[in-house]
PDB file of N, CA and C in Angstrom:
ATOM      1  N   UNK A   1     -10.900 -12.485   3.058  1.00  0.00           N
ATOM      2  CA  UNK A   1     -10.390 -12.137   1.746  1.00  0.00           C
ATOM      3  C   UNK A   1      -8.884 -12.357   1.639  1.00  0.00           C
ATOM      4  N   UNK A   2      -8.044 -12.594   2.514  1.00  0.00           N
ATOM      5  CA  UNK A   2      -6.716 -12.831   2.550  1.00  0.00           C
ATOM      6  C   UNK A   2      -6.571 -14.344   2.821  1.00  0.00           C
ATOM      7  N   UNK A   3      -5.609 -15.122   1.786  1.00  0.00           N
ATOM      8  CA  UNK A   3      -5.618 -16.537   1.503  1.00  0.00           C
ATOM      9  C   UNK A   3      -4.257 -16.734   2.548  1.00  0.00           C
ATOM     10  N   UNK A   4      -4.891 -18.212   3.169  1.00  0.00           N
ATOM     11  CA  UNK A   4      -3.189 -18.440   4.072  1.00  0.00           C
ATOM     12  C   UNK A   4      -1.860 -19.242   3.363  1.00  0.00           C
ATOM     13  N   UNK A   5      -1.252 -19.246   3.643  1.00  0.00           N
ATOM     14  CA  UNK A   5      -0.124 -20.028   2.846  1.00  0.00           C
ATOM     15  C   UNK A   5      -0.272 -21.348   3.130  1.00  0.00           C
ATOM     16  N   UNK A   6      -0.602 -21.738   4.671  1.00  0.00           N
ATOM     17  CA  UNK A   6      -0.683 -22.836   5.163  1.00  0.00           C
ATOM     18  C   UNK A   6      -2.009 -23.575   5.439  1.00  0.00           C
ATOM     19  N   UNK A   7      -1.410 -25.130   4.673  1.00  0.00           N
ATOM     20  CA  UNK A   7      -3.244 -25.576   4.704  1.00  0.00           C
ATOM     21  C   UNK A   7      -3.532 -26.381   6.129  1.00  0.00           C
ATOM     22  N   UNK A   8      -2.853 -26.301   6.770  1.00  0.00           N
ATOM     23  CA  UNK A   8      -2.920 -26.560   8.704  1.00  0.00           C
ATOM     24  C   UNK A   8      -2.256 -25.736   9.635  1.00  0.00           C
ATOM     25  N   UNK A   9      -1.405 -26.077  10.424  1.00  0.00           N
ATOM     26  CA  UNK A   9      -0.769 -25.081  11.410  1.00  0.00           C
ATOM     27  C   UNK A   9      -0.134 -24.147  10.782  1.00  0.00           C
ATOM     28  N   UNK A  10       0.397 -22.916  10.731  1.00  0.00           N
ATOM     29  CA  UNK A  10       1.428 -21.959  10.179  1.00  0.00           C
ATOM     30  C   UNK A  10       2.819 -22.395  10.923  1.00  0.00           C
ATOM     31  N   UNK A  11       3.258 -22.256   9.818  1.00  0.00           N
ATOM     32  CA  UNK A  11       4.635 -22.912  10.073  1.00  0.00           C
ATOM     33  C   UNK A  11       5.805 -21.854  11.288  1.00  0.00           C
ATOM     34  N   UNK A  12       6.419 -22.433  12.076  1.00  0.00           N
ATOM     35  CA  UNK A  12       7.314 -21.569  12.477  1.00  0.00           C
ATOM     36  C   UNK A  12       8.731 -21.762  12.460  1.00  0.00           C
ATOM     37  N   UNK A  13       9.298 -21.213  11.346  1.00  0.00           N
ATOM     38  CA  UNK A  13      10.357 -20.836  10.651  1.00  0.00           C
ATOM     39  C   UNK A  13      11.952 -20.368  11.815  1.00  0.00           C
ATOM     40  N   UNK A  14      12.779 -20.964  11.764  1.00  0.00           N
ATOM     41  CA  UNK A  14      13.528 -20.156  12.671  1.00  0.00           C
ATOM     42  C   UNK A  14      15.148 -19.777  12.239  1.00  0.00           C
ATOM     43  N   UNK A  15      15.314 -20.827  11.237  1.00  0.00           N
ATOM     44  CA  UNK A  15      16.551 -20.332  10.168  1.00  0.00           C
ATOM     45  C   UNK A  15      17.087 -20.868   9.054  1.00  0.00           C
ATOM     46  N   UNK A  16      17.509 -20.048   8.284  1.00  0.00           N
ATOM     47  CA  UNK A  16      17.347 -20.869   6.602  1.00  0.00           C
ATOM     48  C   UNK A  16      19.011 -20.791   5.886  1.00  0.00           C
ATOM     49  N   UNK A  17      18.823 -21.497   5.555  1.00  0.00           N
ATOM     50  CA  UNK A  17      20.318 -21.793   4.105  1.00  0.00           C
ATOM     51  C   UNK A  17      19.995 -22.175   2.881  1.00  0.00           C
ATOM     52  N   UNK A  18      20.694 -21.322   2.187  1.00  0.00           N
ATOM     53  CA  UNK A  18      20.402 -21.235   0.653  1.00  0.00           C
ATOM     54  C   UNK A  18      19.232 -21.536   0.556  1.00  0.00           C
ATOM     55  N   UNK A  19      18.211 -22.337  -0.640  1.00  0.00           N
ATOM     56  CA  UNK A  19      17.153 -22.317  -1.075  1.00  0.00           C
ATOM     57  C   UNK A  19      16.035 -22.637   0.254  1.00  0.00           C
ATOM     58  N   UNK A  20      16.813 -23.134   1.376  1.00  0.00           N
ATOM     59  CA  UNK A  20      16.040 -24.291   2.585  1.00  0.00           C
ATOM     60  C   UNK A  20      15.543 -23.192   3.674  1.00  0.00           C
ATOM     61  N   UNK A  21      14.281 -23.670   4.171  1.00  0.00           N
ATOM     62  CA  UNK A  21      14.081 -22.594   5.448  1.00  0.00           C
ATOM     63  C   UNK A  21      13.819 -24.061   6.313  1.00  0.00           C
ATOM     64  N   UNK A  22      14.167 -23.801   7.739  1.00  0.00           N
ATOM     65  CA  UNK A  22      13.706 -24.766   8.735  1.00  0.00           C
ATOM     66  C   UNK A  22      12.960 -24.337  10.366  1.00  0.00           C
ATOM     67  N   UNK A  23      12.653 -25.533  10.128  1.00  0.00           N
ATOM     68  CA  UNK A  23      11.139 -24.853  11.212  1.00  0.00           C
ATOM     69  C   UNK A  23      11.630 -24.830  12.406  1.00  0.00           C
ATOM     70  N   UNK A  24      11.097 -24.764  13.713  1.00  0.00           N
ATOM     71  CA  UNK A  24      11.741 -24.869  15.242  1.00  0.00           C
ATOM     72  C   UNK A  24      12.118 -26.776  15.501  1.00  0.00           C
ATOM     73  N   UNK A  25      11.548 -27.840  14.651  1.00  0.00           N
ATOM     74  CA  UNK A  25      11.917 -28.895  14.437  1.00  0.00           C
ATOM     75  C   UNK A  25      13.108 -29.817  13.819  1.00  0.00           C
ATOM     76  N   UNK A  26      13.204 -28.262  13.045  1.00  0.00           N
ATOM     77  CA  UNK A  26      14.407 -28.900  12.347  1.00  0.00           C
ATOM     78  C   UNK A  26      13.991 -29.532  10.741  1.00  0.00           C
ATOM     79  N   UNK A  27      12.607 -29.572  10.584  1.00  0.00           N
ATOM     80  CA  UNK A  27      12.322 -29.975   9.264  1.00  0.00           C
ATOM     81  C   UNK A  27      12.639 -28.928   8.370  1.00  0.00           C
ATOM     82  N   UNK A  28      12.928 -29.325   7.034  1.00  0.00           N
ATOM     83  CA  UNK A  28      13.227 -28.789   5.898  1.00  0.00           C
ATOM     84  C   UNK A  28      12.209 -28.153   4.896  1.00  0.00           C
ATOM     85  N   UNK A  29      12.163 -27.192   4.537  1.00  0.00           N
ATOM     86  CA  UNK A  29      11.798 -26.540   3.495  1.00  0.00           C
ATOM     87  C   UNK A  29      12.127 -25.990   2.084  1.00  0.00           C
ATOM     88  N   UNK A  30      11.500 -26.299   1.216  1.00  0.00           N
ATOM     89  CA  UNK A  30      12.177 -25.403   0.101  1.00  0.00           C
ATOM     90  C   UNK A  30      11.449 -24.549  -0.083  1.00  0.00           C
ATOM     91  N   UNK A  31      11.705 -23.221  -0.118  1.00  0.00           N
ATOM     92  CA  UNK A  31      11.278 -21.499  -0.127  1.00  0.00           C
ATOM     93  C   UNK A  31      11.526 -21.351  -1.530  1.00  0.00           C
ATOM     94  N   UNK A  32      10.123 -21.021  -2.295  1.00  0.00           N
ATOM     95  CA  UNK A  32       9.778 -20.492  -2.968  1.00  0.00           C
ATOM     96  C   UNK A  32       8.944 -19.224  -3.095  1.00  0.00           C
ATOM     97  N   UNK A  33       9.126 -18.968  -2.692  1.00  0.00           N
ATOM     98  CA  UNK A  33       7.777 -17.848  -2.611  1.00  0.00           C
ATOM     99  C   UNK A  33       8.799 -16.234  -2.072  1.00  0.00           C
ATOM    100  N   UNK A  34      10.089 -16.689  -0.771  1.00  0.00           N
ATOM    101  CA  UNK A  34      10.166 -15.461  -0.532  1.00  0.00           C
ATOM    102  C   UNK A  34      11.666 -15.014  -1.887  1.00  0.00           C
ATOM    103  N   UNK A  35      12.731 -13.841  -1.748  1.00  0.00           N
ATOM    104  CA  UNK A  35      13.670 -13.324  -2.857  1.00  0.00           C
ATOM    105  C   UNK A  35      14.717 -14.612  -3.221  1.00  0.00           C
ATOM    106  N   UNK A  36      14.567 -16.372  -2.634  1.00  0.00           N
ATOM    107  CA  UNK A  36      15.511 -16.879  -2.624  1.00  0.00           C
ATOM    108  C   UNK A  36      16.309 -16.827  -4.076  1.00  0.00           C
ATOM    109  N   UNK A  37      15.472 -17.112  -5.158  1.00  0.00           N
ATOM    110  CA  UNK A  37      15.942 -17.087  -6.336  1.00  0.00           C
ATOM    111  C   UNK A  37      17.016 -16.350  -6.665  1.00  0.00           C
ATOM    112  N   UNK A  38      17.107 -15.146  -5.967  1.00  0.00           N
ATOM    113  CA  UNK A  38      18.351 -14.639  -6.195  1.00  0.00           C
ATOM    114  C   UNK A  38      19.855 -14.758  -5.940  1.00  0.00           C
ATOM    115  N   UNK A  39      20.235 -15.214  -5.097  1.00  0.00           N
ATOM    116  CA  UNK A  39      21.184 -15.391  -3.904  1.00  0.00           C
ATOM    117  C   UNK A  39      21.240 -16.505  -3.010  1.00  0.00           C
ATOM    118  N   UNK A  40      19.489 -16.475  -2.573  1.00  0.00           N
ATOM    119  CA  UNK A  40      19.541 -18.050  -1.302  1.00  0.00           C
ATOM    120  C   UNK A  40      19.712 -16.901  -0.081  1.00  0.00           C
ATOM    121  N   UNK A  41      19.276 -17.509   0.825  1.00  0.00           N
ATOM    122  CA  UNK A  41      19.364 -17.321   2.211  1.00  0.00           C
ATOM    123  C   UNK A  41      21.104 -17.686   2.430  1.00  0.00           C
ATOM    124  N   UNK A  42      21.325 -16.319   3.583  1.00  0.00           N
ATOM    125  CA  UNK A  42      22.485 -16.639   4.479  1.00  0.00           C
ATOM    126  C   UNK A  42      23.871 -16.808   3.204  1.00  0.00           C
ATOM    127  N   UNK A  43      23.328 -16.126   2.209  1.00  0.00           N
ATOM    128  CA  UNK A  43      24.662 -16.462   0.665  1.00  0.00           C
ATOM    129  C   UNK A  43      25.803 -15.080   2.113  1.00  0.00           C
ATOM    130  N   UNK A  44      26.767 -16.122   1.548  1.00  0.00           N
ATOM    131  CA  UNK A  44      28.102 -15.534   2.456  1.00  0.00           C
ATOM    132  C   UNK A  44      28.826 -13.932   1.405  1.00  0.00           C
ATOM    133  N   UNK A  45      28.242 -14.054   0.367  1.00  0.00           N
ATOM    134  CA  UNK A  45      28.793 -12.523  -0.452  1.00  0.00           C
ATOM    135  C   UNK A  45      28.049 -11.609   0.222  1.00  0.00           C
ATOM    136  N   UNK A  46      26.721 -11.724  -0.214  1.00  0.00           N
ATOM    137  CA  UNK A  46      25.677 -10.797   0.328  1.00  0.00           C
ATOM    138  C   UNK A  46      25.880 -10.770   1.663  1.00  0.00           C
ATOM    139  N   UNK A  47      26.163 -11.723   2.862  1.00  0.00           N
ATOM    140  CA  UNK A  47      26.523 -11.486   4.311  1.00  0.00           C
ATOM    141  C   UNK A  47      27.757 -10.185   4.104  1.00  0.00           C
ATOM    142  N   UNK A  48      28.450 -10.762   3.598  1.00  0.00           N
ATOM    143  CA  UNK A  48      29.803 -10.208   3.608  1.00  0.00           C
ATOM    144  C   UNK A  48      29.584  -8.433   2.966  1.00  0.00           C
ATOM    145  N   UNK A  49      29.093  -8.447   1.784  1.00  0.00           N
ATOM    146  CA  UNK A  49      28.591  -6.938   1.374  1.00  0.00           C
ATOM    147  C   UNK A  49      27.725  -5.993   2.323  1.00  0.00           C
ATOM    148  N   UNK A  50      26.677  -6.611   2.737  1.00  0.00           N
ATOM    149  CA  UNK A  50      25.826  -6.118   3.884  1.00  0.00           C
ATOM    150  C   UNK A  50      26.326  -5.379   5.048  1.00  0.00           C
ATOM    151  N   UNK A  51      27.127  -6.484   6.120  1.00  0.00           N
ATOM    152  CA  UNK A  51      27.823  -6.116   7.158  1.00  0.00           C
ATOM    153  C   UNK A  51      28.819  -5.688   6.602  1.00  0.00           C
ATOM    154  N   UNK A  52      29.484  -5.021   5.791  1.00  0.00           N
ATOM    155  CA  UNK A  52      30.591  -4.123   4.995  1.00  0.00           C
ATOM    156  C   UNK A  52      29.355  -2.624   5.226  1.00  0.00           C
ATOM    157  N   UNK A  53      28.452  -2.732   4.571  1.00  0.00           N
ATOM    158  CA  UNK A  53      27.640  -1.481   4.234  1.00  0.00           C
ATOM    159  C   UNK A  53      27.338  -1.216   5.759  1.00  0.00           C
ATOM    160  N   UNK A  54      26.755  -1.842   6.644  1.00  0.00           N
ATOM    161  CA  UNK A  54      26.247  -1.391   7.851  1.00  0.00           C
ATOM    162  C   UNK A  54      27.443  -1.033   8.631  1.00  0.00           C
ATOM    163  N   UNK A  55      28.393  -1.135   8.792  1.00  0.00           N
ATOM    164  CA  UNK A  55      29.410  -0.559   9.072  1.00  0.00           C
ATOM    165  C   UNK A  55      29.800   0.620   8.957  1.00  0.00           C
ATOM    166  N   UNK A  56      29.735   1.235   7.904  1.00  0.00           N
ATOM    167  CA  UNK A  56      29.671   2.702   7.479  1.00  0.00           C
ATOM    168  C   UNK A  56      28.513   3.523   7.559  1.00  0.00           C
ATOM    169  N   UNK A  57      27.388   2.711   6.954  1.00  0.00           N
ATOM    170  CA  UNK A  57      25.822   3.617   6.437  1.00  0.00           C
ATOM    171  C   UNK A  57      25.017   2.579   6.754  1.00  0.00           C
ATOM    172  N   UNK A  58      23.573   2.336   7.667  1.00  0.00           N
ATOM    173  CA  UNK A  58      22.440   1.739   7.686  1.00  0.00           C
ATOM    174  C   UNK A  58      21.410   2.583   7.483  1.00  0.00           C
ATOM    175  N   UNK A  59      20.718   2.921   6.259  1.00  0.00           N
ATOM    176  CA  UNK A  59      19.414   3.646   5.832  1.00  0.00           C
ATOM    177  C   UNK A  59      18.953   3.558   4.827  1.00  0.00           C
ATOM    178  N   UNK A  60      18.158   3.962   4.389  1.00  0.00           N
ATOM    179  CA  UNK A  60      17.688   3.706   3.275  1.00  0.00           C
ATOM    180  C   UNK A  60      18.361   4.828   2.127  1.00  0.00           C
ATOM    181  N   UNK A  61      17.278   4.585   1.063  1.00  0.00           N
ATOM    182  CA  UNK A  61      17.824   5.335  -0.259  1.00  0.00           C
ATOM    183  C   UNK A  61      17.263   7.219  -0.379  1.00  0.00           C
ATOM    184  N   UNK A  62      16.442   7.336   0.977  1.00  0.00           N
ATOM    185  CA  UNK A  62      16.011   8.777   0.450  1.00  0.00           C
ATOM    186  C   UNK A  62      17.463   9.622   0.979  1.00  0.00           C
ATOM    187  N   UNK A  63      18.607   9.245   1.407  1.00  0.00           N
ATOM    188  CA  UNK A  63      19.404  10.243   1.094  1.00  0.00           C
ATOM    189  C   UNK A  63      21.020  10.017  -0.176  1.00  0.00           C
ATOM    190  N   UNK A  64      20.930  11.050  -0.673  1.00  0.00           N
ATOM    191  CA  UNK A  64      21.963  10.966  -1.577  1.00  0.00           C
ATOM    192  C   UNK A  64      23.374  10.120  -1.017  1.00  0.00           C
ATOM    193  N   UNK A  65      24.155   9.479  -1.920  1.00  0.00           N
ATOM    194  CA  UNK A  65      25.294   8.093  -1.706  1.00  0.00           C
ATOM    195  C   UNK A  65      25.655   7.937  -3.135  1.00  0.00           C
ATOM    196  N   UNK A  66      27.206   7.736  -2.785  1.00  0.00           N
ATOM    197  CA  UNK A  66      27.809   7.985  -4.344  1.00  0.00           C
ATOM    198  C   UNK A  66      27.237   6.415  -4.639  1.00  0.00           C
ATOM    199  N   UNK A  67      27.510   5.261  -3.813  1.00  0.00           N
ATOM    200  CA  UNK A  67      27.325   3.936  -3.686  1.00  0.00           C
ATOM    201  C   UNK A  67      25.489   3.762  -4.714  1.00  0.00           C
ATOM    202  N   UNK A  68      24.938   4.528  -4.452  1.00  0.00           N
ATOM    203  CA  UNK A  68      23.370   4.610  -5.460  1.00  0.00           C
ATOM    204  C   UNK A  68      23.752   5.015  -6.689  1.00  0.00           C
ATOM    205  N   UNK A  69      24.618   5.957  -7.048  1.00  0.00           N
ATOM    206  CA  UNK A  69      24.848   6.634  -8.162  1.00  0.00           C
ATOM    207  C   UNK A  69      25.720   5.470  -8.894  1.00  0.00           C
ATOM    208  N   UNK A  70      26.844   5.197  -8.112  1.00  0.00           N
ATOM    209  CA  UNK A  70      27.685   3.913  -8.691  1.00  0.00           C
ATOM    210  C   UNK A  70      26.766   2.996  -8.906  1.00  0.00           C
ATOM    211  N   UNK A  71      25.611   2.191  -8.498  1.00  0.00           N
ATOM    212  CA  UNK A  71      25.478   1.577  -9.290  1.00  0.00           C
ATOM    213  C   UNK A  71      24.179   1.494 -10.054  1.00  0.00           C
ATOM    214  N   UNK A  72      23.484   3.045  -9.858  1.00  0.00           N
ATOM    215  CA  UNK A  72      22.422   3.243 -11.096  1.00  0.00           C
ATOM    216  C   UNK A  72      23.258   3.059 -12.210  1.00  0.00           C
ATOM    217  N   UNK A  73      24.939   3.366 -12.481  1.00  0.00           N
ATOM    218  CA  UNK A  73      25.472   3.913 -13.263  1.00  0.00           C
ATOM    219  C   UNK A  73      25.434   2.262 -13.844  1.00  0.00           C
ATOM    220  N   UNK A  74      26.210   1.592 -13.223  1.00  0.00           N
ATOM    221  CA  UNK A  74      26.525  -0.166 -13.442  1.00  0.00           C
ATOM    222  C   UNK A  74      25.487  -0.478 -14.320  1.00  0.00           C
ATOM    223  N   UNK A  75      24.193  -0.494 -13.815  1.00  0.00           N
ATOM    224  CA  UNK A  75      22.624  -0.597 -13.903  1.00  0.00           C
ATOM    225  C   UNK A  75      22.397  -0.544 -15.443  1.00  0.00           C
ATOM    226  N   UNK A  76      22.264   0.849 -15.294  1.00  0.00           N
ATOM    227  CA  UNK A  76      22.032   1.223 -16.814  1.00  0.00           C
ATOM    228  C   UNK A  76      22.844   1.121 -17.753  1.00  0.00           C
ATOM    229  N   UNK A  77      24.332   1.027 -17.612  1.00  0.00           N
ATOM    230  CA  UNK A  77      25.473   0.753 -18.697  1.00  0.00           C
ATOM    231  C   UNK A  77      24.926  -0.524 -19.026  1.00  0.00           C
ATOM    232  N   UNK A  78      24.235  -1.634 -18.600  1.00  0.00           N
ATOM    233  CA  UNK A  78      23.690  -2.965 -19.028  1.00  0.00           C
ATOM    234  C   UNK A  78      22.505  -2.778 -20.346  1.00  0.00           C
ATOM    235  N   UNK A  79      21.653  -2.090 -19.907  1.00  0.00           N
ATOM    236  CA  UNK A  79      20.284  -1.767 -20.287  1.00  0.00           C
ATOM    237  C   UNK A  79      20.568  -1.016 -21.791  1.00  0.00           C
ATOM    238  N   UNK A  80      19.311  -0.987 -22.664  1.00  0.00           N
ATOM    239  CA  UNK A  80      19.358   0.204 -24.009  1.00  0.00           C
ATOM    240  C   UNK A  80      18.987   1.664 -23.605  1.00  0.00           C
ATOM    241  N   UNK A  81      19.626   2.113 -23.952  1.00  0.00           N
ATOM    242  CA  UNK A  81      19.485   3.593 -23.888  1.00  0.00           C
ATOM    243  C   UNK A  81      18.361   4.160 -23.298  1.00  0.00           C
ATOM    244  N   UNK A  82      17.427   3.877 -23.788  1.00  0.00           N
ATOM    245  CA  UNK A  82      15.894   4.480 -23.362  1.00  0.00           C
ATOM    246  C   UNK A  82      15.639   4.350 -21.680  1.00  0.00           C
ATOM    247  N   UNK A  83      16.487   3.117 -21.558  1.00  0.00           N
ATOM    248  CA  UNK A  83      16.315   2.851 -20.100  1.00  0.00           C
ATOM    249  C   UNK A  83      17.143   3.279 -19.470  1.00  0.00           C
ATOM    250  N   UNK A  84      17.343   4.519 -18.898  1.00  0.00           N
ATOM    251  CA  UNK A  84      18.461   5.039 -18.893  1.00  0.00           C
ATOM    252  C   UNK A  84      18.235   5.936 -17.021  1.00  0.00           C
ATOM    253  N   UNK A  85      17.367   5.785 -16.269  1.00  0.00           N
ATOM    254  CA  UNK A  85      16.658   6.212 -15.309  1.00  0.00           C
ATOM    255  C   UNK A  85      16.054   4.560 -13.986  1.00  0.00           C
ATOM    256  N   UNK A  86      16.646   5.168 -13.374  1.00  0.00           N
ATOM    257  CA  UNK A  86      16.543   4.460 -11.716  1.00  0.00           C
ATOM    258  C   UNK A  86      16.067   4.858 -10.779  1.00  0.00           C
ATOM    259  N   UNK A  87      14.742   3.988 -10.410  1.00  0.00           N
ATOM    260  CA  UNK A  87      14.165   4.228  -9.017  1.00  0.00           C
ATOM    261  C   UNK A  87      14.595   3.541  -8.219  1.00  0.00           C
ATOM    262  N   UNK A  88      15.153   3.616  -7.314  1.00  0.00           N
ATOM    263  CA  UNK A  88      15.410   2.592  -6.064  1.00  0.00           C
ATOM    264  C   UNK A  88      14.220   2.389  -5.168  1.00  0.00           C
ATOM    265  N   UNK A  89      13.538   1.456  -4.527  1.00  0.00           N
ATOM    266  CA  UNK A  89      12.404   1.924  -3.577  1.00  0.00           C
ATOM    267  C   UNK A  89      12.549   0.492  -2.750  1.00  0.00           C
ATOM    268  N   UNK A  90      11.861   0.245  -1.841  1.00  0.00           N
ATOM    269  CA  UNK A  90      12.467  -1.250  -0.922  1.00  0.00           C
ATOM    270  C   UNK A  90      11.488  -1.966  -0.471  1.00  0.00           C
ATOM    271  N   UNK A  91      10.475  -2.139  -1.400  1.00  0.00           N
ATOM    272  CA  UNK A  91       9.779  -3.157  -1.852  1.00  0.00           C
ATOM    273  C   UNK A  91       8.919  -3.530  -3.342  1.00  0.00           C
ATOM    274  N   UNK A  92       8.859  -4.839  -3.507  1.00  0.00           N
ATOM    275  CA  UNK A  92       8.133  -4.900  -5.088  1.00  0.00           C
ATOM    276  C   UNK A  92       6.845  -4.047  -4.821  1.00  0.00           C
ATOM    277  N   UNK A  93       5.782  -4.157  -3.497  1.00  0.00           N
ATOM    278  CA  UNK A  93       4.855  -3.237  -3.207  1.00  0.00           C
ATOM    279  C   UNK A  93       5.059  -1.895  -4.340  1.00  0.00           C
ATOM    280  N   UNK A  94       6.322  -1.175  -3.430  1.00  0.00           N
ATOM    281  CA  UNK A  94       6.545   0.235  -3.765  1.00  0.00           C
ATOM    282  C   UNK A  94       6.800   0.225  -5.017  1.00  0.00           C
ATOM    283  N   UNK A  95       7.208  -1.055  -6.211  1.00  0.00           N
ATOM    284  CA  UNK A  95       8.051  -0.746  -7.059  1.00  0.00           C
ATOM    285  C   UNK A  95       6.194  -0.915  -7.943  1.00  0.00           C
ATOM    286  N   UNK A  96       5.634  -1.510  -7.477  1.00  0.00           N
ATOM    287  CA  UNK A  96       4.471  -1.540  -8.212  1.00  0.00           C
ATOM    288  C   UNK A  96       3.428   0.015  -8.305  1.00  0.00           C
ATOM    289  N   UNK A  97       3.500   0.475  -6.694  1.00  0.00           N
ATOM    290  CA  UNK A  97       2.804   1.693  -6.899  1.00  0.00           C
ATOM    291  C   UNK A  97       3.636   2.358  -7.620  1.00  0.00           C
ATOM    292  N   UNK A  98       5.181   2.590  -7.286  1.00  0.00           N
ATOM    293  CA  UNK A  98       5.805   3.889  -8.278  1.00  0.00           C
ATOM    294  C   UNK A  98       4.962   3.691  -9.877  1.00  0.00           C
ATOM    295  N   UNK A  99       5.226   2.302 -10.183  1.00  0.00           N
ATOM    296  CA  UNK A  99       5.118   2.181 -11.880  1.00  0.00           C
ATOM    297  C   UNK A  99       3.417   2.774 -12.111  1.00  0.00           C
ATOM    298  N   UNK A 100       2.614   2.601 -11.179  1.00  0.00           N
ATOM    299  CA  UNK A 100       1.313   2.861 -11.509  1.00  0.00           C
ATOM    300  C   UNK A 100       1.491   4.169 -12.088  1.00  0.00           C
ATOM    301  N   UNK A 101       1.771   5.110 -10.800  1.00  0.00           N
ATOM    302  CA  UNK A 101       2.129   6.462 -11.082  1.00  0.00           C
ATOM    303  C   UNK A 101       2.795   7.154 -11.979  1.00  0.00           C
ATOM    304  N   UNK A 102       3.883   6.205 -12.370  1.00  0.00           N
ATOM    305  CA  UNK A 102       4.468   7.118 -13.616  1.00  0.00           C
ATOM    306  C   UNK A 102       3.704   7.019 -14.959  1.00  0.00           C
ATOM    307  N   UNK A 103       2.871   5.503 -15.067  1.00  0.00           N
ATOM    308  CA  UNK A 103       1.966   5.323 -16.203  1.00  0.00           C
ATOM    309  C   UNK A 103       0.982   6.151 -16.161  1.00  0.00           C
ATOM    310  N   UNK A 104       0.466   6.504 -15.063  1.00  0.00           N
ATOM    311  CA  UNK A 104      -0.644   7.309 -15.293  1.00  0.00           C
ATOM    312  C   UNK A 104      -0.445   8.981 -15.127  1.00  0.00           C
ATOM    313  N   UNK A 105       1.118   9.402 -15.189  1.00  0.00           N
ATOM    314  CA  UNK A 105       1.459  10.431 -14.930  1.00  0.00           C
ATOM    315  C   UNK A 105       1.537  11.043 -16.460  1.00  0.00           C
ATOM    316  N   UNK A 106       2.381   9.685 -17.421  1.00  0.00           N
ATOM    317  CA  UNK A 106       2.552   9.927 -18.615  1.00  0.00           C
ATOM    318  C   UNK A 106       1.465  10.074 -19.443  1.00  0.00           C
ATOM    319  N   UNK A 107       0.462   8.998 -19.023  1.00  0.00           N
ATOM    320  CA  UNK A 107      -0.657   8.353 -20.328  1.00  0.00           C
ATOM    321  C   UNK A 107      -1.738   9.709 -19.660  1.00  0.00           C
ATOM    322  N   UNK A 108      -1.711   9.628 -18.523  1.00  0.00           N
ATOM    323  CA  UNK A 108      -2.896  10.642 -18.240  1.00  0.00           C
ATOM    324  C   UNK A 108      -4.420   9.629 -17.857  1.00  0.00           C
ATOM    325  N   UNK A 109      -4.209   8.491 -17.963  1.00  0.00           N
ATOM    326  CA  UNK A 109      -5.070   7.470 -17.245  1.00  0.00           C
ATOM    327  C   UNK A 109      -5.522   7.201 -16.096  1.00  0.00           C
ATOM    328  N   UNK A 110      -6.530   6.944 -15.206  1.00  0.00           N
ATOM    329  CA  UNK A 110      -6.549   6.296 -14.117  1.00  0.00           C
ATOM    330  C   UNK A 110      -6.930   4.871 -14.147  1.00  0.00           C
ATOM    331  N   UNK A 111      -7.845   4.342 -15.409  1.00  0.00           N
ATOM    332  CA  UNK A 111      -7.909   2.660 -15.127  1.00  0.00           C
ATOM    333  C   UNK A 111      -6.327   1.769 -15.005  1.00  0.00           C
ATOM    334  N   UNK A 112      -6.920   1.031 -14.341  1.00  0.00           N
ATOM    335  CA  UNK A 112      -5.247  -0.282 -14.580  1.00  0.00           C
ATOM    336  C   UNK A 112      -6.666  -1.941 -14.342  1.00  0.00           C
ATOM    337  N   UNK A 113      -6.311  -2.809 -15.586  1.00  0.00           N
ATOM    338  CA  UNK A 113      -6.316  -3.847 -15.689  1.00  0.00           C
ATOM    339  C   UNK A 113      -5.471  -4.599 -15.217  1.00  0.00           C
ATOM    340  N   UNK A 114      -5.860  -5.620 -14.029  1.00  0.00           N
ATOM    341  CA  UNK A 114      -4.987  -7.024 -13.448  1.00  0.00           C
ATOM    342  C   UNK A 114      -4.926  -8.116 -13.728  1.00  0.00           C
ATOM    343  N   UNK A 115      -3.976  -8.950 -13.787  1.00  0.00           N
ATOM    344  CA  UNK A 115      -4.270 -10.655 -14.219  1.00  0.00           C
ATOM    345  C   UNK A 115      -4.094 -10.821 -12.654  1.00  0.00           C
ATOM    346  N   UNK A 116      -5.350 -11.978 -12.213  1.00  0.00           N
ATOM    347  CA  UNK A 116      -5.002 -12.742 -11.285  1.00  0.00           C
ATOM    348  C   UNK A 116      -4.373 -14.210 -11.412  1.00  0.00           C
TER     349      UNK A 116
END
């Protein structure tokens, strides 16, 4: 029941730049599938922000950080009003169960319809 990505060997991946991942060969890839769209692999800001943050704090979001508050705040000054509330969670997985839960917390539902 679980589909492979690869329609022969699975690829083995060993380091990537911007949109490109490359295999233990040295061949080229273009990565679609994993967050590249955002940033790219190995983007030197995000290096640079990261190892800034791990320096001080490496953990996640279940403990309070003005750095979460700063930028729920950023966040929502973008957004309309209504949207005015931030979950942080550290995967689309999680960001999918939270949303189940709050829909069916509000509506009082348990069905959910999927597009495959």
């Amino acid at each position: 029941s679980c589909k492979v990505f690869f329609a022969k060997d699975p690829l083995k991946i060993v380091r990537a730049q911007g949109q490109y991942m490359f295999d233990e060969k040295g061949e080229k890839y273009l990565d679609c599938i994993n967050n590249v769209a955002h940033v790219g692999h190995s983007h030197p800001y995000v290096i640079k922000a990261a190892t800034k943050q791990m320096e001080l704090l490496n953990t996640n979001s279940r403990f309070l950080h003005d750095n979460l508050v700063q930028y729920a705040q950023r966040l929502t000054a973008t957004l309309p009003e209504k949207l005015s509330v931030c979950y942080f969670v550290n995967s689309g997985s999680e960001a999918n169960d939270l949303a189940l839960r709050l829909a069916r917390q509000y509506h009082g539902y348990q069905d959910v319809i999927t597009l495959e």
